[in-house]
N, C-alpha and C. Protein backbone atom coordinates (compact mmCIF):
# COMPACT_ATOMS: atom_id res chain seq x y z
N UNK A 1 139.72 175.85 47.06
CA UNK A 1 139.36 175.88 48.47
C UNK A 1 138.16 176.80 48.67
N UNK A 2 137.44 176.70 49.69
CA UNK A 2 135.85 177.07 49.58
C UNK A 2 136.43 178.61 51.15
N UNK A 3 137.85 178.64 50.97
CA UNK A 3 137.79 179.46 52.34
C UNK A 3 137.53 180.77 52.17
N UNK A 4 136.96 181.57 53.11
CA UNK A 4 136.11 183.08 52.95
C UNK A 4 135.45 183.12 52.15
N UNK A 5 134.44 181.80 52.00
CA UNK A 5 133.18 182.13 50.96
C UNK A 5 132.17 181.16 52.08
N UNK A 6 131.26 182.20 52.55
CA UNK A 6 130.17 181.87 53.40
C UNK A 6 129.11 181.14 52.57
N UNK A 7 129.24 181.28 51.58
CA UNK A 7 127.80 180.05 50.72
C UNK A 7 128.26 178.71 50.40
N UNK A 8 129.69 178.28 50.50
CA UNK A 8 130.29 176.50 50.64
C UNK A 8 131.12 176.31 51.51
N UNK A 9 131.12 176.34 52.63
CA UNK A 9 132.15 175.99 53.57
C UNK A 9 132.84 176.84 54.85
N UNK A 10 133.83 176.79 54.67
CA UNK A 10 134.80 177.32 55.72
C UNK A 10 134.63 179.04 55.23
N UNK A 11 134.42 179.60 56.51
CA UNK A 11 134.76 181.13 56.52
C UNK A 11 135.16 181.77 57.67
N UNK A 12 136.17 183.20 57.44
CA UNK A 12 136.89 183.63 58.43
C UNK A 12 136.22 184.77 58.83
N UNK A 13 134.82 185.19 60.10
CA UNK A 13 133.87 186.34 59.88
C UNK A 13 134.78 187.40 61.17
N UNK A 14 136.33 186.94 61.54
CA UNK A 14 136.62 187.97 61.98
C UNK A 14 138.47 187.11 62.38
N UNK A 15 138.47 188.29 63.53
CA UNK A 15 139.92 187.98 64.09
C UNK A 15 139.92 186.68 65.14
N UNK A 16 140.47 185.38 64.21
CA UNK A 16 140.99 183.97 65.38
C UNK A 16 139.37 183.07 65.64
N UNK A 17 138.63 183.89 64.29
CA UNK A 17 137.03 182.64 64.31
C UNK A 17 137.04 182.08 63.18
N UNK A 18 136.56 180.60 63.23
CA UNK A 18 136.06 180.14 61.77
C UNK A 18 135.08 179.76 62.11
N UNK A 19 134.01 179.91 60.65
CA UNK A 19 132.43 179.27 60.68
C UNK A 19 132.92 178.74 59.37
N UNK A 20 131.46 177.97 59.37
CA UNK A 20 131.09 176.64 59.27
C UNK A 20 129.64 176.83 58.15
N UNK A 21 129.38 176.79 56.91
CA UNK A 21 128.55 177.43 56.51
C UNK A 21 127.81 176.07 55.40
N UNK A 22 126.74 175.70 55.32
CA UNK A 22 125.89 174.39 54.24
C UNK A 22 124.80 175.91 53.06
N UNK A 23 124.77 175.40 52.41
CA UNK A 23 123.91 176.40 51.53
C UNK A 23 123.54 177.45 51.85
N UNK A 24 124.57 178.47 52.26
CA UNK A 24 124.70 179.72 52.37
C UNK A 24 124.16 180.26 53.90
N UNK A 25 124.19 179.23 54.23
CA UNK A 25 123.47 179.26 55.89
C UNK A 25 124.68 179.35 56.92
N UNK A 26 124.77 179.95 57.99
CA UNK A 26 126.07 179.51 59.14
C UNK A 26 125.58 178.60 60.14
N UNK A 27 126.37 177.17 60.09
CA UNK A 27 125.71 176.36 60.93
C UNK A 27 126.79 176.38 61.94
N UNK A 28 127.98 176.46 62.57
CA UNK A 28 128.78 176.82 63.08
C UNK A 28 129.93 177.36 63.20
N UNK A 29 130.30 177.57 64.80
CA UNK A 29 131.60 179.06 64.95
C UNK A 29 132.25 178.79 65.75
N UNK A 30 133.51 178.69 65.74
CA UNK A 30 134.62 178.22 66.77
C UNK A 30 134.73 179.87 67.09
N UNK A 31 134.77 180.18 68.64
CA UNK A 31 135.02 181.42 68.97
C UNK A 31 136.26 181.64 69.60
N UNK A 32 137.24 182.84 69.55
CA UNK A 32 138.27 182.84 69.66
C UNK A 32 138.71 182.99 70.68
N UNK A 33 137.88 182.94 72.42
CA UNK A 33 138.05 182.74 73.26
C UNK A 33 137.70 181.35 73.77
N UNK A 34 136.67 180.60 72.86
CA UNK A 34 137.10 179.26 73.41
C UNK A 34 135.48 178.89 73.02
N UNK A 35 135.22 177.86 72.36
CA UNK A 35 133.70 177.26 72.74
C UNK A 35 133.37 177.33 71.04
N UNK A 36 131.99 176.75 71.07
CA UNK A 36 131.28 176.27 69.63
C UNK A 36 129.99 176.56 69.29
N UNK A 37 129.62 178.30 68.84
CA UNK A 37 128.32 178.37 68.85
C UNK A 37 127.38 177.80 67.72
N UNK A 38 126.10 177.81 67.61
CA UNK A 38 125.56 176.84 65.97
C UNK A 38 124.77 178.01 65.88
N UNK A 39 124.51 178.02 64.55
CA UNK A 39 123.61 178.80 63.60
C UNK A 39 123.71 180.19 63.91
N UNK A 40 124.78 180.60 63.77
CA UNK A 40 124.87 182.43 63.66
C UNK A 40 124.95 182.76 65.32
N UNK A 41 125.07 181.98 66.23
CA UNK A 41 125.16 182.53 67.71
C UNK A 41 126.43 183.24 67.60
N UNK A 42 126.84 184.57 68.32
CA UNK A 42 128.18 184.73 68.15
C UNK A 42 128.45 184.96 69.90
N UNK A 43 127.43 184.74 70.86
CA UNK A 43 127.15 184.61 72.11
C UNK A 43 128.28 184.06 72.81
N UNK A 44 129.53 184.61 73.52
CA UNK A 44 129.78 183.93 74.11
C UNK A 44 129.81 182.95 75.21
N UNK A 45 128.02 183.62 75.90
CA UNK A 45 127.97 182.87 76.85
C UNK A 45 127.47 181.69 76.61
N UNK A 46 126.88 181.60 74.93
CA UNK A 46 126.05 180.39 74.95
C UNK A 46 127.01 179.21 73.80
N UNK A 47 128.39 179.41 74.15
CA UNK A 47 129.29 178.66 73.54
C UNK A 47 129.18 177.52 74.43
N UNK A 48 129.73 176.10 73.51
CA UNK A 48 130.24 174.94 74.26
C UNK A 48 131.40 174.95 74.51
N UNK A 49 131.63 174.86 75.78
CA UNK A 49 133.32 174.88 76.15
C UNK A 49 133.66 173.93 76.59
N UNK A 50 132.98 173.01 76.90
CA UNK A 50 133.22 171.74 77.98
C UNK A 50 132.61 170.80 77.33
N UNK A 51 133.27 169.53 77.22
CA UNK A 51 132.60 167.78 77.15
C UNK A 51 133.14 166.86 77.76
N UNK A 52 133.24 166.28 78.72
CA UNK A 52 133.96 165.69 79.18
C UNK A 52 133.00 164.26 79.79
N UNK A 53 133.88 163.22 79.62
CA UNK A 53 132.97 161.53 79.82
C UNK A 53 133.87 160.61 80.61
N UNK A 54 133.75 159.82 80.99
CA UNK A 54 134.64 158.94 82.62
C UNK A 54 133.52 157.77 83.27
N UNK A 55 134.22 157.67 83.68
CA UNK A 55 134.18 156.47 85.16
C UNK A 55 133.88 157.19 86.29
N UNK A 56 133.38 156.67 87.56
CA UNK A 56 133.14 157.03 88.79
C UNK A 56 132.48 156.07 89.60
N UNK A 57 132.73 155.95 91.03
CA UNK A 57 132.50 155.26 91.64
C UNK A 57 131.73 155.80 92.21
N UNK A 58 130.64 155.11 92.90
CA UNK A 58 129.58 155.54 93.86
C UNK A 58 130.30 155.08 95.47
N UNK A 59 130.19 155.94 96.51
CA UNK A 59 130.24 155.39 97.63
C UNK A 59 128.72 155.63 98.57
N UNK A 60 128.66 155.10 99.81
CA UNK A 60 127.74 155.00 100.59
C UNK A 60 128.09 155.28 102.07
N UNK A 61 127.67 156.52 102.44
CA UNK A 61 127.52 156.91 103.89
C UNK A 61 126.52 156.56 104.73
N UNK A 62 126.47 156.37 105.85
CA UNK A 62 125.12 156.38 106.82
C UNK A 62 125.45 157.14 108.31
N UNK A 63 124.73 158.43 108.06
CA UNK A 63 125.14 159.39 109.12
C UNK A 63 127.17 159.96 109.13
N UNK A 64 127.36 160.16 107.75
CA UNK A 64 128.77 160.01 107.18
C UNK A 64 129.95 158.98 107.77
N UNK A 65 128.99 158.40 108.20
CA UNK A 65 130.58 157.12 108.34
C UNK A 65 130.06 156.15 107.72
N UNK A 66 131.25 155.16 107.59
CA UNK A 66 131.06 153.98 106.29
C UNK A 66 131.75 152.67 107.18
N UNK A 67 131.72 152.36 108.23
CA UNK A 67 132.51 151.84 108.77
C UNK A 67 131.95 150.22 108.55
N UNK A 68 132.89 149.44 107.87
CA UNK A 68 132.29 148.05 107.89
C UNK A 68 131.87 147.75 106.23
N UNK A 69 131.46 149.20 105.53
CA UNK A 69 130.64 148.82 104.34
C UNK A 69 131.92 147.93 103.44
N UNK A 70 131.18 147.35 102.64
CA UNK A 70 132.01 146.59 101.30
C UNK A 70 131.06 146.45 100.10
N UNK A 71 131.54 146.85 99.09
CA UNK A 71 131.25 146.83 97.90
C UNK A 71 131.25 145.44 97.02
N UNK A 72 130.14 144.92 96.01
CA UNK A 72 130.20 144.30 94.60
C UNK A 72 131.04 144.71 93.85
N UNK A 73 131.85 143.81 93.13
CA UNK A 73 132.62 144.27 91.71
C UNK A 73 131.99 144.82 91.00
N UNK A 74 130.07 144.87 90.93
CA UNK A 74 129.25 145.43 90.07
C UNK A 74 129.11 147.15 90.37
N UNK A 75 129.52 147.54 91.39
CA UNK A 75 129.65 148.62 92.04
C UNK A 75 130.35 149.55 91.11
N UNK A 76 130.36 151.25 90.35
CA UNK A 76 130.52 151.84 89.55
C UNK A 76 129.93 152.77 88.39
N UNK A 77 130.00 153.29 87.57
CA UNK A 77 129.47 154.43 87.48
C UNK A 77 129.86 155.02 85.81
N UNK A 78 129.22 155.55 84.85
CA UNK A 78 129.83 156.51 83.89
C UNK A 78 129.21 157.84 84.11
N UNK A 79 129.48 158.55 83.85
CA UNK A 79 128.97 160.29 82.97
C UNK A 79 129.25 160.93 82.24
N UNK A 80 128.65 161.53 81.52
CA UNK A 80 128.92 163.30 80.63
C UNK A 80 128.73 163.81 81.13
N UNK A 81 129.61 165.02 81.11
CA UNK A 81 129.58 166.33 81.16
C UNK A 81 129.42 167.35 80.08
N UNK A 82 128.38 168.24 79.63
CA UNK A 82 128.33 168.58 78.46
C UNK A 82 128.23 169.95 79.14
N UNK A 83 129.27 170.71 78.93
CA UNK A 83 129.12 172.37 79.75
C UNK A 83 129.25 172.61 80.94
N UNK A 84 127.93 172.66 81.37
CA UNK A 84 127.88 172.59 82.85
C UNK A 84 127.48 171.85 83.49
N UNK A 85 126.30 170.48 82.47
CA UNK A 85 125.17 170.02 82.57
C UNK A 85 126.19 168.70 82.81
N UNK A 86 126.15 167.60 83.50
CA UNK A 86 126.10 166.66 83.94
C UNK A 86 125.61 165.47 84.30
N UNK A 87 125.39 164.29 83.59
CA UNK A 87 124.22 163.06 83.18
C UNK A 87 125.36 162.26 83.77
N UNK A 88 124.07 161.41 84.76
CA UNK A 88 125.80 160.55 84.84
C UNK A 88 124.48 158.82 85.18
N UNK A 89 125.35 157.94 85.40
CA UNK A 89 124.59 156.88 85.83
C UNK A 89 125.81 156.13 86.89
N UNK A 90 124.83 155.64 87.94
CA UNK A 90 125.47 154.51 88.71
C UNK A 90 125.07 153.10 89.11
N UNK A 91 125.78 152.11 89.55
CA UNK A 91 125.31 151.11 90.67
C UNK A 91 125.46 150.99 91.66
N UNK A 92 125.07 150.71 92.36
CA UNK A 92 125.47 150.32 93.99
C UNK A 92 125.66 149.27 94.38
N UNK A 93 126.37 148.29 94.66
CA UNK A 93 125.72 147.27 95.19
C UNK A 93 126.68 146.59 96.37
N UNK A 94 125.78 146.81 97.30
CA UNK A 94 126.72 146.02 99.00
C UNK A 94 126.59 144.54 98.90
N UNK A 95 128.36 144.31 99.44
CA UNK A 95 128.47 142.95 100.18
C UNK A 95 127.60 143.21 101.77
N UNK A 96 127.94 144.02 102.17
CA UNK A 96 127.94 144.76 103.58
C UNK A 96 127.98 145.83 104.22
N UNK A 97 126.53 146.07 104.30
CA UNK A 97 126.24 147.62 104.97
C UNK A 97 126.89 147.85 106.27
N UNK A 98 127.68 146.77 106.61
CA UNK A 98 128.78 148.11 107.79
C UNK A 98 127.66 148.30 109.10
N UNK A 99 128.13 149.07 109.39
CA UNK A 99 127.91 148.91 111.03
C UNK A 99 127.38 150.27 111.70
N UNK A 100 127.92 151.45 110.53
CA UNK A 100 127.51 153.04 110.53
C UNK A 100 125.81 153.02 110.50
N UNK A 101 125.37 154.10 111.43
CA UNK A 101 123.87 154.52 111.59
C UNK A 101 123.63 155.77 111.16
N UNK A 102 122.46 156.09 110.83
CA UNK A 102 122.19 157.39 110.01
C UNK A 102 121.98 157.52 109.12
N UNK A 103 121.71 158.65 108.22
CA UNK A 103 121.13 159.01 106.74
C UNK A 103 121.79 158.56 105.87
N UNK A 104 121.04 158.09 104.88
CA UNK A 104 122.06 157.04 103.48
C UNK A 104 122.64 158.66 102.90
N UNK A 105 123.58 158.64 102.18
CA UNK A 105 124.01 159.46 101.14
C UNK A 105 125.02 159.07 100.39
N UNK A 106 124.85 158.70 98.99
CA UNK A 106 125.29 158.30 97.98
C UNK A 106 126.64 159.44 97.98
N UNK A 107 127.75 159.21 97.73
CA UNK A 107 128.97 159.85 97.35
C UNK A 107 129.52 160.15 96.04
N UNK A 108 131.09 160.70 96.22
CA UNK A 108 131.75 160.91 95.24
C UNK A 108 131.39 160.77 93.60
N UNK A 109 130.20 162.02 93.66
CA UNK A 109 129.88 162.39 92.26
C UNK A 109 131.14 162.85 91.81
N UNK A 110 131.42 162.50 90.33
CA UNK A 110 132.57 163.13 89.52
C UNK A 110 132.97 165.04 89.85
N UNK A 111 131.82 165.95 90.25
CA UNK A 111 131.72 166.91 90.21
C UNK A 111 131.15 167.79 91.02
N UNK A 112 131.38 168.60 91.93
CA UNK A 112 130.49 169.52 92.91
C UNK A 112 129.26 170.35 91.60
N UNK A 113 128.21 169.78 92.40
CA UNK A 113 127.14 170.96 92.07
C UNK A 113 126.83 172.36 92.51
N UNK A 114 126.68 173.22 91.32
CA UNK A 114 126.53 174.44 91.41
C UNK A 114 125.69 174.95 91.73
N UNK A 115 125.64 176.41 92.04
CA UNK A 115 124.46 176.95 92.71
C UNK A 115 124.15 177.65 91.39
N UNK A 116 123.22 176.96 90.43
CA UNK A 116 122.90 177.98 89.40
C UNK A 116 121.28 177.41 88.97
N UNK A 117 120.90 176.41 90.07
CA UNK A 117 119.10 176.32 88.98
C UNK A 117 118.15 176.64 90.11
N UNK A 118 118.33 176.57 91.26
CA UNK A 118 117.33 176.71 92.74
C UNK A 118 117.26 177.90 93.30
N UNK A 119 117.85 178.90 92.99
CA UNK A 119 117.58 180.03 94.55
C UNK A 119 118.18 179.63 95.66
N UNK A 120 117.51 179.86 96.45
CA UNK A 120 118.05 179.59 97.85
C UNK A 120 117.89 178.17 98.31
N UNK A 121 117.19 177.60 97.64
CA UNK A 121 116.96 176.24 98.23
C UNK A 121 117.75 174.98 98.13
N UNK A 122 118.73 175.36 97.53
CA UNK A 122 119.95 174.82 97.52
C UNK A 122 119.74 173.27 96.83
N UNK A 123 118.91 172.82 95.93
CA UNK A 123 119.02 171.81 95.91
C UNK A 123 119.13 172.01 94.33
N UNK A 124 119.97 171.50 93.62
CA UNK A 124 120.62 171.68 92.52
C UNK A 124 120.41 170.68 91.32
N UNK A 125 120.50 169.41 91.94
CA UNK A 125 119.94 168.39 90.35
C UNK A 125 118.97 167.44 91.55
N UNK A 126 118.92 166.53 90.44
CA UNK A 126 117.64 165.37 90.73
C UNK A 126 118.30 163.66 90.57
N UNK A 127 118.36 162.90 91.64
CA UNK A 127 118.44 161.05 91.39
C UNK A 127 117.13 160.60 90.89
N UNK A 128 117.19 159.91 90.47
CA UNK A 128 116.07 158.60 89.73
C UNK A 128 116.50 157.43 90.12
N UNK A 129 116.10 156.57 91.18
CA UNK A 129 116.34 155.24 90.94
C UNK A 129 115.53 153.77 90.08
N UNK A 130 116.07 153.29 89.16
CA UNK A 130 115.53 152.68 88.21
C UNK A 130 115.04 151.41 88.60
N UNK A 131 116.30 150.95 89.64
CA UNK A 131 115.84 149.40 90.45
C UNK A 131 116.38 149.86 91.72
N UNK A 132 115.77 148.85 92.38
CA UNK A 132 116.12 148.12 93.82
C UNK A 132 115.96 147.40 94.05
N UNK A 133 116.77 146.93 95.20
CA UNK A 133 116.93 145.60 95.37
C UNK A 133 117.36 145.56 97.10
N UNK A 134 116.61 145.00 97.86
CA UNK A 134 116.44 144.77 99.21
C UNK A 134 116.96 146.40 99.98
N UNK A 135 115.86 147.14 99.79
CA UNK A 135 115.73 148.24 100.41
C UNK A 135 114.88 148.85 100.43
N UNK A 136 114.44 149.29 102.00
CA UNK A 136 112.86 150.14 102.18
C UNK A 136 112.20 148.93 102.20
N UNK A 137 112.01 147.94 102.07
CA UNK A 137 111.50 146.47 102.17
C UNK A 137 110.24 146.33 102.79
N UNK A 138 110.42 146.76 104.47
CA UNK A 138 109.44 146.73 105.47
C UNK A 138 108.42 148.33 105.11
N UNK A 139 108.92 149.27 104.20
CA UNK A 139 108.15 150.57 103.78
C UNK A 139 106.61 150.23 102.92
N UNK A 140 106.00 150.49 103.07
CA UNK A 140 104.77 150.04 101.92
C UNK A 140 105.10 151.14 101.40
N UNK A 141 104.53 150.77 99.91
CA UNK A 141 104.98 152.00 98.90
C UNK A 141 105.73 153.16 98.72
N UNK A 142 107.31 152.55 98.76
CA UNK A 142 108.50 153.09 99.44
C UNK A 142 108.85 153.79 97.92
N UNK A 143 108.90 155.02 97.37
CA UNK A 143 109.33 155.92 96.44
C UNK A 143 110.62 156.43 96.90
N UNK A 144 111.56 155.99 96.28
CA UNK A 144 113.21 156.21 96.42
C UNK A 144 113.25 157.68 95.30
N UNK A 145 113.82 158.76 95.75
CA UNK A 145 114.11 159.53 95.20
C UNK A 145 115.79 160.14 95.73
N UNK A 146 116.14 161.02 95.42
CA UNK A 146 117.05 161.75 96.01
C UNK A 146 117.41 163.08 94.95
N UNK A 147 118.56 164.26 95.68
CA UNK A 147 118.70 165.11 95.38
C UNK A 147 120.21 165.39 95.45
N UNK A 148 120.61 166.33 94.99
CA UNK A 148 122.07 167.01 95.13
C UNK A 148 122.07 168.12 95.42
N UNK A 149 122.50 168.69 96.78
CA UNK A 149 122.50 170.11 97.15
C UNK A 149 123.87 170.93 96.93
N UNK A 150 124.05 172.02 96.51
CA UNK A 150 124.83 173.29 95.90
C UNK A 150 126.22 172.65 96.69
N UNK A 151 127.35 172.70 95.87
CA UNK A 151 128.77 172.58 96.58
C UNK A 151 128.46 171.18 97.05
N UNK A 152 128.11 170.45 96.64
CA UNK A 152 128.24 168.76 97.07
C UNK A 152 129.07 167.95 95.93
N UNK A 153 128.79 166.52 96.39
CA UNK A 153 129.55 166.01 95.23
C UNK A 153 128.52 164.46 95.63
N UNK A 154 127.32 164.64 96.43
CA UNK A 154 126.86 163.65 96.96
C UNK A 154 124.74 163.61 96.22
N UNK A 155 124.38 162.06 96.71
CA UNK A 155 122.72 162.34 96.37
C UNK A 155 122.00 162.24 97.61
N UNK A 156 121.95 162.46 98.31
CA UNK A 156 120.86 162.31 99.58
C UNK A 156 119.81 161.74 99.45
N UNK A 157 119.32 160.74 100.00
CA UNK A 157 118.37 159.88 99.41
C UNK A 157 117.44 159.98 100.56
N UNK A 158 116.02 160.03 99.41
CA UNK A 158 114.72 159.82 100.24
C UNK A 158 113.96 159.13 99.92
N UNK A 159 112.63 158.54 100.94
CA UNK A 159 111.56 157.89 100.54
C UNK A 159 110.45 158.61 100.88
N UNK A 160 109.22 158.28 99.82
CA UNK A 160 107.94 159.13 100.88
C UNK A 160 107.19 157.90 101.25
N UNK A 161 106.64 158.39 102.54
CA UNK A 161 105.80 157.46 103.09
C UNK A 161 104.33 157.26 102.89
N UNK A 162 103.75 156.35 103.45
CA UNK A 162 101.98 156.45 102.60
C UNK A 162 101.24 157.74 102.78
N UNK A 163 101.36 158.82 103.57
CA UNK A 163 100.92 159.81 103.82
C UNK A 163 101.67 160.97 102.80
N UNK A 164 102.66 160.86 102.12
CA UNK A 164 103.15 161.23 101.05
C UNK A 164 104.08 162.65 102.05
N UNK A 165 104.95 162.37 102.72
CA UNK A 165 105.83 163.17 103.72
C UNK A 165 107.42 162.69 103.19
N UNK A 166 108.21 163.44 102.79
CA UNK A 166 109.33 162.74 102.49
C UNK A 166 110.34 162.63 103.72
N UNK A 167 110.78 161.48 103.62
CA UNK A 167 111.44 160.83 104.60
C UNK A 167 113.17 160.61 104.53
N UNK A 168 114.06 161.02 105.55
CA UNK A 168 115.35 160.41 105.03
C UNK A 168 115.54 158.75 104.87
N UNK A 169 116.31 158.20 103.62
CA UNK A 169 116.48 156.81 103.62
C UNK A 169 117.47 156.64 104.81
N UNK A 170 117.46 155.54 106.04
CA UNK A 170 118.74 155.49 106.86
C UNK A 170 119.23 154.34 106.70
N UNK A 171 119.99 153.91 107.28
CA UNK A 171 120.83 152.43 107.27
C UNK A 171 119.83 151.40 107.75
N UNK A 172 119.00 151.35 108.27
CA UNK A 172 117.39 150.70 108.93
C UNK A 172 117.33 150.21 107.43
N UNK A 173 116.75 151.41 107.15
CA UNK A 173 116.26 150.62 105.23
C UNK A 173 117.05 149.66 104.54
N UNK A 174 118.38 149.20 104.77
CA UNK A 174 119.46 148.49 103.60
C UNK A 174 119.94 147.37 104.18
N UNK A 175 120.11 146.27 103.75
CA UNK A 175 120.65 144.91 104.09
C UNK A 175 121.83 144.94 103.37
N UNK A 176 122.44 143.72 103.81
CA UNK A 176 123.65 143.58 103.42
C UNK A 176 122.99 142.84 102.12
N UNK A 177 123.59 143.08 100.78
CA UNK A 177 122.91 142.60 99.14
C UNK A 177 122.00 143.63 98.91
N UNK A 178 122.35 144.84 99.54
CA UNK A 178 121.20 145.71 98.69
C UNK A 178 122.08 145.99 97.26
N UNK A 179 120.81 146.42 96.36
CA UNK A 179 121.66 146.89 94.95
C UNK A 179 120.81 148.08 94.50
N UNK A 180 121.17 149.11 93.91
CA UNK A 180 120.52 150.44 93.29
C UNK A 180 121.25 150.60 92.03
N UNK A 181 120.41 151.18 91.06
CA UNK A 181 120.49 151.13 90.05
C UNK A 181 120.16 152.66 89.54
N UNK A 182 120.76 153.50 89.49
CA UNK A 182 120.07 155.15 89.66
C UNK A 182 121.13 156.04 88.44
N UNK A 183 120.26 157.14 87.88
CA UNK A 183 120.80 158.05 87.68
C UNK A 183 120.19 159.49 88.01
N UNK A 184 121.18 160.69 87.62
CA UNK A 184 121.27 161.23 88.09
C UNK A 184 121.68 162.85 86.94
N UNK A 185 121.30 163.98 87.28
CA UNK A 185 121.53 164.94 86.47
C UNK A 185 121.65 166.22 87.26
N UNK A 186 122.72 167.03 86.97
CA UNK A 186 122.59 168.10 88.08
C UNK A 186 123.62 169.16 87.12
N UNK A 187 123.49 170.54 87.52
CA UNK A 187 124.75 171.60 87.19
C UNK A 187 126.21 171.77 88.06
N UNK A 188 127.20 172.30 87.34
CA UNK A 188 127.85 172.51 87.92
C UNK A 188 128.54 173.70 88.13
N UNK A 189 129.50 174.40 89.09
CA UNK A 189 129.29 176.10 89.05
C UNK A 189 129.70 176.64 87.50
């Protein structure tokens, strides 16, 4: 057995740790409070403690009510979670935008975002939408973006207009058969 020999394998460099060692090198360390540092980190803050992957559904507000909306079977969602960091992807897609007026906002992210990359400005990760499909229509050069602000679980969606002013997306912008195609990356506390 190669154990407590740091130049082939498995070694014990204290109390309730094992590393992980290739030609005399330490490539990783299970730490005994929890997490997985690489190459000699013995950092606990910069351990992996978290991975976690799923399903999620996207919902759709306008001025937070949803009244009327109905969803595609294509409608749904995956992500990782790697730590704190959070990649996720969704679809959207309406039978029927409902009857609610007001600001679009994409819903029930897997996870509240944290207040740990902005300051005060509270806005925490970033949407990308990849497609669309019958929305912003009547906008000339309608740039769909959106954001996730601190303690949410939502994307707030915007467009900028030709004067380059960002704009809230509202229920005006979306027909019934709209479809979005977006992802999304943000922290969590």
């Amino acid at each position: 057995s190669n154990k407590d020999d740091p130049n082939t394998g498995i070694f014990l460099p204290g109390s309730d740790v094992i590393g992980f060692t290739t030609g005399g090198t330490e490539r990783a360390r299970i730490l005994a409070g929890g997490g997985l540092t690489f190459n000699g980190d013995t950092a606990a803050s910069n351990a992996l403690d978290d991975y976690d992957e799923g399903v999620w559904t996207p919902t759709l507000t306008f001025g937070g009510g949803n009244t009327g909306i109905t969803y595609a079977t294509t409608t749904g969602g995956s992500y990782v979670k790697i730590g704190r960091q959070v990649i996720l992807h969704g679809r959207l897609k309406l039978n029927s935008k409902g009857s609610s007026t007001g600001k679009a906002i994409i819903g029930g992210l897997p996870f509240p975002a944290g207040n740990v990359t902005s300051g005060t400005s509270g806005i925490e990760g970033d949407a990308y939408f990849t497609y669309i499909h019958d929305i912003a229509g009547n906008e000339d050069h309608a740039n769909i973006t959106g954001f996730v602000d601190n303690g949410t679980t939502e994307i707030d969606m915007k467009w900028n207009d030709d004067s380059g002013n960002t704009q809230n997306i509202e229920d005006s912008h979306f027909e019934s058969g709209t479809s979005l195609s977006f992802g999304c990356t943000y922290p969590t506390a």
